[in-house]
Protein backbone atom coordinates (compact mmCIF):
# COMPACT_ATOMS: atom_id res chain seq x y z
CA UNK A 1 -26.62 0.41 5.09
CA UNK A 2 -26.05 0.50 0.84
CA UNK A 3 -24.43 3.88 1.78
CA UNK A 4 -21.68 2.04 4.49
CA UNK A 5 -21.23 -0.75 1.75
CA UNK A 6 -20.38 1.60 -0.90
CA UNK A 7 -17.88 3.41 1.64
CA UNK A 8 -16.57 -0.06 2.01
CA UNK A 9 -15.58 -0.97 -1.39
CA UNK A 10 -14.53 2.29 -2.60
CA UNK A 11 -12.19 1.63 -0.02
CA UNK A 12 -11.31 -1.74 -0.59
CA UNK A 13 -10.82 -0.55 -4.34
CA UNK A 14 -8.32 1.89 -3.44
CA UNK A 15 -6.26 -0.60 -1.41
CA UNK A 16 -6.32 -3.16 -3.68
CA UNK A 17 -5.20 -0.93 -6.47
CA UNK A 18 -1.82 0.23 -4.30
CA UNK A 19 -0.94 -3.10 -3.17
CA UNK A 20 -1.56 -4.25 -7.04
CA UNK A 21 0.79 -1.12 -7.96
CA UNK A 22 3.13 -2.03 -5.43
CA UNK A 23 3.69 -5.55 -6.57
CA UNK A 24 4.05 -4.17 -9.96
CA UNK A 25 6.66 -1.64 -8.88
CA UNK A 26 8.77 -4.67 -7.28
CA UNK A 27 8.73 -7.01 -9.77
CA UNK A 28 10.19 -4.20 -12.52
CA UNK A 29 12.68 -3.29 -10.11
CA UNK A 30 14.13 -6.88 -9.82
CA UNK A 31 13.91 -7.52 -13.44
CA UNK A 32 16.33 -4.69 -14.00
């Protein structure tokens, strides 16, 4: 079970980072 939790926020980690990137990429691209 710690094992499939782990998997789980690794994951979630990843995600979060390119939607974080993403919004980040937008928001200089409308400034300019």
């Amino acid at each position: 079970m710690s094992e499939n939790v782990i998997g789980m926020l690794k994951r979630f980690k990843i995600i979060a980072d390119k939607y974080r990137d993403r919004r980040k990429r937008c928001r200089s691209d409308s400034l300019s």
